[in-house]
Each structure stands twice: as C-alpha cells, then as structure tokens.
Protein backbone atom coordinates (compact mmCIF):
# COMPACT_ATOMS: atom_id res chain seq x y z
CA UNK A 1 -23.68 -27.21 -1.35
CA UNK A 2 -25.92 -29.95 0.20
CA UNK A 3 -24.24 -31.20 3.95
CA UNK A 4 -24.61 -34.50 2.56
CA UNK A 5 -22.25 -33.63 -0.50
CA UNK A 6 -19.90 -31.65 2.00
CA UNK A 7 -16.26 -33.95 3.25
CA UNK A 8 -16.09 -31.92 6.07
CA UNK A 9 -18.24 -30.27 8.64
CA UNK A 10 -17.13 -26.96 11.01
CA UNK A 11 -18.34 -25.77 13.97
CA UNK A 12 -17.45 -21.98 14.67
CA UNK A 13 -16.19 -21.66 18.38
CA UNK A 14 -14.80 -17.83 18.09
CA UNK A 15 -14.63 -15.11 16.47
CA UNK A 16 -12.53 -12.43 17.41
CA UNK A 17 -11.19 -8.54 15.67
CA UNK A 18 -7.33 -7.85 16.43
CA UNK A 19 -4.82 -6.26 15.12
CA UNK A 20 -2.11 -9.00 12.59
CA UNK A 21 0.36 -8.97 15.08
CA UNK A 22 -1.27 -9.41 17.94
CA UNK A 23 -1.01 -12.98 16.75
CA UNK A 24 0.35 -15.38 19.67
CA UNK A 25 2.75 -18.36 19.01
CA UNK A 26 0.03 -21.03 19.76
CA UNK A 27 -2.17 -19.24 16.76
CA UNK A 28 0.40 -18.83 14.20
CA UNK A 29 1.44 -22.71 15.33
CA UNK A 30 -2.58 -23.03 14.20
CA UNK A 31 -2.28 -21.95 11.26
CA UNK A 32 -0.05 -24.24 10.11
CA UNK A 33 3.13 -22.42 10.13
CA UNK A 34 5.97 -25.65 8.90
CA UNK A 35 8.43 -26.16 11.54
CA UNK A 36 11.67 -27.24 9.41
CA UNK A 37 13.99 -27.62 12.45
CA UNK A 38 13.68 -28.86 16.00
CA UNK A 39 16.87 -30.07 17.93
CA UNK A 40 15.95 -32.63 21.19
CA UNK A 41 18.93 -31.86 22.78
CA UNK A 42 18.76 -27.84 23.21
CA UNK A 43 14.83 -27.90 22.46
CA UNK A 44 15.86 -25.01 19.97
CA UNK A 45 13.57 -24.91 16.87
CA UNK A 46 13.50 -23.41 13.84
CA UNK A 47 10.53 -22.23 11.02
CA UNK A 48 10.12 -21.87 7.50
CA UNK A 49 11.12 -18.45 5.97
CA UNK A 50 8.10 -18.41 3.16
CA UNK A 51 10.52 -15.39 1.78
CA UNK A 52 13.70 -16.94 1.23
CA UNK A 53 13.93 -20.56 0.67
CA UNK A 54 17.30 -20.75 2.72
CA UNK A 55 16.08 -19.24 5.32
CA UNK A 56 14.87 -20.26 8.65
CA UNK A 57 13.12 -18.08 11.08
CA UNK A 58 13.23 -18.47 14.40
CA UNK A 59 10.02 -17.85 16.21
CA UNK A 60 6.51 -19.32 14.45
CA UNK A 61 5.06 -15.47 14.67
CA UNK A 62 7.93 -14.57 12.51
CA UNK A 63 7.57 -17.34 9.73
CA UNK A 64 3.90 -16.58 9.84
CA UNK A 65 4.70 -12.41 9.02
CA UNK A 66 6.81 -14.35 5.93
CA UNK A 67 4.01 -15.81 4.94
CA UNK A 68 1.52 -13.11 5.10
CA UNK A 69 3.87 -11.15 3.04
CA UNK A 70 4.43 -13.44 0.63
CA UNK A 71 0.44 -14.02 -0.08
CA UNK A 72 -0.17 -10.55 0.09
CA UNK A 73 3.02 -8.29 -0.64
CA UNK A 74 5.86 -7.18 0.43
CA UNK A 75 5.41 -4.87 3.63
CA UNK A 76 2.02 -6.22 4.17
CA UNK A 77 2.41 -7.23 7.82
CA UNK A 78 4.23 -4.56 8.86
CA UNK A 79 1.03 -2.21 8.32
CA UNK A 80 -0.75 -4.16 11.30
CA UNK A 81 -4.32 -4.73 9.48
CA UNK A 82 -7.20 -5.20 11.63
CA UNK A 83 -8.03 -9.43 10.95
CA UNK A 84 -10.70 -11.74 11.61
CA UNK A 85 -10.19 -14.85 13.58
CA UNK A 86 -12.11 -17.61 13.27
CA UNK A 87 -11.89 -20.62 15.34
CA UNK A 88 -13.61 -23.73 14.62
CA UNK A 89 -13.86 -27.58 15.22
CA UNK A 90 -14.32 -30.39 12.68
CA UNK A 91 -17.56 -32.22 13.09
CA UNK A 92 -17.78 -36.12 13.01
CA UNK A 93 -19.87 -36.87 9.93
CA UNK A 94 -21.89 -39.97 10.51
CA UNK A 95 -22.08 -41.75 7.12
C-alpha cells in the first residue's frame, strides 16, 4: 500500500523472543486486556475472563492467558510457545 493511502504510520522500537508467559502485567495491560472492574476505595481490580462471560479474572496476565486460549484453543497457553514482541509507536502523519 502507498504511505500516502496508509491511516496510520508505526515505528518499530523492539523486538524481543520470550517465552508466552513471561508476559509482565504492564504488557498484557498493552495489549489491551479490558479491565471490567476497578474499586477506588480498596484499589482492587478486576479483568475480563475471554472464557466465561461471568467471569472475572483477577490479574491482567491471567485475562490475557483467557484470551490467548480462546483465539487459539483450549490449553494453548499453558504449552509456553516461544512469541514475538513487537513494540512500536504511532507516527504523526502530516496531511
């Protein structure tokens, strides 16, 4: 695709091999893991169980294994894969 056809524009900052869970908090917070619950009072906080709709998990690495299971089977995080991560930053695109 021509740049000047593309919305956005990325900038690759990292690129790292690790094992699935090796994932940290802050990453699986990065990838957009959907925090359903948060309570100001006892800071205690709660994330979507992409399993079981009435669920609620309670760490963002958790919810994150639910989700990875749920794209790519049942079990599927629980064989540790070896993953790509890929950091990047969006680009201003000057019009």
């Amino acid at each position: 695709m021509p740049r000047a056809a593309s919305r956005i524009l990325l900038e690759i900052t990292d690129i790292e091999l690790k094992r699935l869970k090796a994932i940290t908090w802050q990453e699986a917070d990065a990838e957009g893991i959907e925090q359903i619950f948060y309570d100001e009072e006892t800071s205690v906080s709660g994330w979507r169980n992409y399993l079981d709709p009435e669920g609620m998990c309670c760490r963002s690495r958790d919810s994150f294994f639910t989700l990875w299971d749920r794209i790519n089977g049942a079990g599927a995080a629980e064989k540790d894969p070896w993953v790509w991560m890929i950091k990047f930053k969006v680009l201003e695109i000057e019009n």
